[in-house]
Protein backbone atom coordinates (compact mmCIF):
# COMPACT_ATOMS: atom_id res chain seq x y z
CA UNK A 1 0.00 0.00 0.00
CA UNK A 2 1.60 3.38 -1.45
CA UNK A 3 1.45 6.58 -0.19
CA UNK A 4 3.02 9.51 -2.40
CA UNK A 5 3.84 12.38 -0.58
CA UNK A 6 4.73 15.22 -2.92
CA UNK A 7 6.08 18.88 -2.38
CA UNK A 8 6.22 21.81 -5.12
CA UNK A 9 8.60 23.66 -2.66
CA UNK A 10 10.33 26.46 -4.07
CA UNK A 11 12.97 27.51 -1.38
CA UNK A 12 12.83 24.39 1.03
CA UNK A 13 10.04 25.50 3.21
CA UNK A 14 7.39 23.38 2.41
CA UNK A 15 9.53 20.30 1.81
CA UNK A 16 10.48 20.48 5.64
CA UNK A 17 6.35 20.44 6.05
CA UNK A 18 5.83 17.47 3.68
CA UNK A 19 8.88 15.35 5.48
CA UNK A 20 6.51 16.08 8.66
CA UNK A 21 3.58 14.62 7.21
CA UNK A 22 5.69 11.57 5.31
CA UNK A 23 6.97 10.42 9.04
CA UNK A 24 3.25 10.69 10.25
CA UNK A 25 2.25 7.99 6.96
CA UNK A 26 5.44 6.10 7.86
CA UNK A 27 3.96 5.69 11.29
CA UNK A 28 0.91 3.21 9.87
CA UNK A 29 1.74 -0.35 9.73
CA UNK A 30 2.06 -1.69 6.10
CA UNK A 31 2.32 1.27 4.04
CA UNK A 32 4.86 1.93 2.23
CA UNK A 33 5.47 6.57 1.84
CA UNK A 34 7.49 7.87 -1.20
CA UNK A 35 8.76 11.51 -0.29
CA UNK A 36 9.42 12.99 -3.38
CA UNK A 37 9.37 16.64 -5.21
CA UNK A 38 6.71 17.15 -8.04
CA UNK A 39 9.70 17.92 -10.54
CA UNK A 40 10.93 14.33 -10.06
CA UNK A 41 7.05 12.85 -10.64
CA UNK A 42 5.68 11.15 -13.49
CA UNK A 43 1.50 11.56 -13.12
CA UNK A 44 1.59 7.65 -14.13
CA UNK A 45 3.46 7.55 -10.90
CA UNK A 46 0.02 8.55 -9.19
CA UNK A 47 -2.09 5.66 -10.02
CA UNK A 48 -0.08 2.85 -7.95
CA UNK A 49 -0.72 4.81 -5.13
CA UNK A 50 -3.70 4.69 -2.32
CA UNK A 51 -3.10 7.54 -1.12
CA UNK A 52 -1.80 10.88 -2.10
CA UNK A 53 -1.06 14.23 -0.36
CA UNK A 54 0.46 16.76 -2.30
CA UNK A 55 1.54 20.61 -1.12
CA UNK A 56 2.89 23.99 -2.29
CA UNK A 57 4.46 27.11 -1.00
CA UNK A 58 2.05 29.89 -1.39
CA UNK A 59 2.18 32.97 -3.81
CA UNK A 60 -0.03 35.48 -3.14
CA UNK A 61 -2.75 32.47 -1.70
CA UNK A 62 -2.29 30.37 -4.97
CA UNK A 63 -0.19 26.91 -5.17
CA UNK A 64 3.46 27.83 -6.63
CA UNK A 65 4.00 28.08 -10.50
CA UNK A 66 6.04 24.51 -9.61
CA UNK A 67 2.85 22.43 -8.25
CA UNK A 68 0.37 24.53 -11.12
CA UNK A 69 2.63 22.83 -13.71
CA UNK A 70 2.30 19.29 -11.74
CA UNK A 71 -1.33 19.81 -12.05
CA UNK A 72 -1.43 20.80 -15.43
CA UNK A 73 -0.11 17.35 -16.37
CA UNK A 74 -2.66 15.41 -14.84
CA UNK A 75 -5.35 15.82 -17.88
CA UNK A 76 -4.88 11.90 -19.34
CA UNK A 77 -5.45 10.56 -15.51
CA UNK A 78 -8.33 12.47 -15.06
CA UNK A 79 -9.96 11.52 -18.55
CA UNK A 80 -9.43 8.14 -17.51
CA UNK A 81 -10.47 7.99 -13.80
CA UNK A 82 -7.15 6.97 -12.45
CA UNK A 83 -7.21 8.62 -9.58
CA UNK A 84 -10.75 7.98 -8.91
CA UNK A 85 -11.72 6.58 -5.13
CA UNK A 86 -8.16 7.48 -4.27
CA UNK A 87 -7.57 9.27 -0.74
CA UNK A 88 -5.98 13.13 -1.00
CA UNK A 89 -4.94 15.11 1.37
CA UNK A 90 -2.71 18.93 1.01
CA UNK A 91 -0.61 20.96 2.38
CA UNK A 92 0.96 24.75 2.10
CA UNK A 93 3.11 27.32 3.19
CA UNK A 94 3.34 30.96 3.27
CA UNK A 95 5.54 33.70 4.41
CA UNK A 96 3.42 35.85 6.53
CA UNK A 97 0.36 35.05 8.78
CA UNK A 98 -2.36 36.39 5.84
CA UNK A 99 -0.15 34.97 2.97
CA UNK A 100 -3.10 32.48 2.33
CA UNK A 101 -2.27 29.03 3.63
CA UNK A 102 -5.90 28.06 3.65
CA UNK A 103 -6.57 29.35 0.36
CA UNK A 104 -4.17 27.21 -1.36
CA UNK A 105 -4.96 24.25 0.50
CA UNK A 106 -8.31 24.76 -1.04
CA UNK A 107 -6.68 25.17 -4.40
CA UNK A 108 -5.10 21.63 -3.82
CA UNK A 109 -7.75 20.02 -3.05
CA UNK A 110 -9.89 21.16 -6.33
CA UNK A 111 -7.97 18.95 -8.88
CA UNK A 112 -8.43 16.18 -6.36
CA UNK A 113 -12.45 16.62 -6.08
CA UNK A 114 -12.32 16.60 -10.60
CA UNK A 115 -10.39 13.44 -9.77
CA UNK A 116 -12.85 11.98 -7.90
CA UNK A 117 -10.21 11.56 -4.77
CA UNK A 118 -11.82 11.34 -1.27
CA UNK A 119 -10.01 14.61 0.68
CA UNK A 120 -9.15 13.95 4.35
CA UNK A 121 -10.02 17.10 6.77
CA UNK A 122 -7.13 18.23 9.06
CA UNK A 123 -8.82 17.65 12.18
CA UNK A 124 -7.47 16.46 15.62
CA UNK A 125 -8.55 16.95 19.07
CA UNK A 126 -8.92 20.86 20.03
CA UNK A 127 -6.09 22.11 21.89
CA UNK A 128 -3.76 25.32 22.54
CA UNK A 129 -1.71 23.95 19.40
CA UNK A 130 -4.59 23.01 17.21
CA UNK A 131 -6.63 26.39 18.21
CA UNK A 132 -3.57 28.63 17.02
CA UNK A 133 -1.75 26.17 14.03
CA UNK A 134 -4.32 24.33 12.67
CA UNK A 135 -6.30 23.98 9.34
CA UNK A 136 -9.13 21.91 8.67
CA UNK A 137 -8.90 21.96 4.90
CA UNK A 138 -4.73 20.31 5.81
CA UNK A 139 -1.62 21.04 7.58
CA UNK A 140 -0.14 24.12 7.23
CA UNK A 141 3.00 26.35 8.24
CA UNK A 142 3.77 29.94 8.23
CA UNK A 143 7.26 30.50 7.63
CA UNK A 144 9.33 33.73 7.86
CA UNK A 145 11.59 34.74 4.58
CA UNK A 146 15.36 34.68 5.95
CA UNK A 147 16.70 37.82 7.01
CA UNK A 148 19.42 37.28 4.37
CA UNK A 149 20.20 34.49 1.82
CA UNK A 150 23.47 33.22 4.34
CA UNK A 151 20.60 32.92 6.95
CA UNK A 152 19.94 29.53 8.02
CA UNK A 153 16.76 28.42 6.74
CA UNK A 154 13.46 29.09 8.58
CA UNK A 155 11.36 26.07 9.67
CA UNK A 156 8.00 25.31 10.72
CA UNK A 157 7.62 25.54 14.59
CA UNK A 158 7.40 22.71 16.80
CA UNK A 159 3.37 22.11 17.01
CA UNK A 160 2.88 22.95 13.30
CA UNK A 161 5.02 20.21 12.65
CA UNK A 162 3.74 18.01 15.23
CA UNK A 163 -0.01 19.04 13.48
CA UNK A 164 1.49 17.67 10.02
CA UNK A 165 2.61 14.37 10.90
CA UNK A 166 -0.75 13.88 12.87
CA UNK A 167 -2.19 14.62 9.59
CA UNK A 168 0.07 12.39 7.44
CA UNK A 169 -0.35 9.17 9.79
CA UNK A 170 -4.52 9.78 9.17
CA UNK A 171 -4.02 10.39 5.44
CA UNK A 172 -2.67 6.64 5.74
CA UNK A 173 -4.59 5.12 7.95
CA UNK A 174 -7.75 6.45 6.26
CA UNK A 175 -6.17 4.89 2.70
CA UNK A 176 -5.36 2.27 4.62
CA UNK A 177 -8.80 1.38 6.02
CA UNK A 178 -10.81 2.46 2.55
CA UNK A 179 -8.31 -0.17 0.37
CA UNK A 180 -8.20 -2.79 2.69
């Protein structure tokens, strides 16, 4: 049982998110998570997998110009129901609080409803954490630019990435349960 988990970052923000949620799918017994960037994916890729999360860094609340291309190649799967009955779940980052996070998980989740995918909500227990860093539409991070390209990179905080792998391992076990 496959899970893809695939990242349009374009400056290594959002790849740090997606490793978060590929340790959460790593965490269900029997499925086997593939990590990878959309520039290294074939769409064919997509239809071995149960499950599939995909995310983007944010421009102006849309999914990069990197994942919109990814998207844009997934016509042929789509015409033939490929992806159909599959489970989906996103993922995005931005650079400022209102830099749209849930707007372009939205956006990611579109292609998946013309798919016919089954989307898995970001939701958890209500806590401190989840009241201040969570999404229901799928995890997300907001990540400062670096002061300066020699700055070390930014990273998502502690409970946002705690939040992500929550919502990778039920991405999996969902896929899991519905392809059992």
């Amino acid at each position: 049982m496959k899970i893809l988990v695939l990242h349009g970052s374009m400056f290594g923000h959002t790849e740090v998110l997606g490793n978060a949620i590929a340790e959460g799918a790593k965490q269900v017994e029997g499925v086997k998570v593939i990590f990878k960037s959309v520039d290294e994916t074939e769409p064919d890729e997509l239809k071995d997998a149960i499950g599939i999360i995909w995310g983007s860094s944010g421009i102006f609340g849309e999914p990069s110009p990197k994942m919109a291309t990814f998207l844009s190649k997934l016509g042929q799967l789509w015409f033939t129901g490929a992806l159909q009955g599959k489970v989906g779940g996103v993922f995005a980052t931005a650079s400022t609080q209102h830099g749209g996070v849930e707007n372009v998980c939205k956006a990611l989740q579109t292609p998946m409803q013309h798919h016919g995918m089954i989307i898995v909500s970001n939701t958890g227990p209500i806590n401190a954490e989840r009241s201040q860093y969570g999404n229901p539409y799928g995890a997300t991070a907001v990540i400062p630019v670096e002061t300066s390209k020699e700055a070390p990179m930014n990273k998502p905080n502690d409970s946002e990435m705690q939040i992500a792998r929550e919502y990778g391992k039920l991405v999996a076990e969902t896929a899991k349960k519905l392809h059992s």
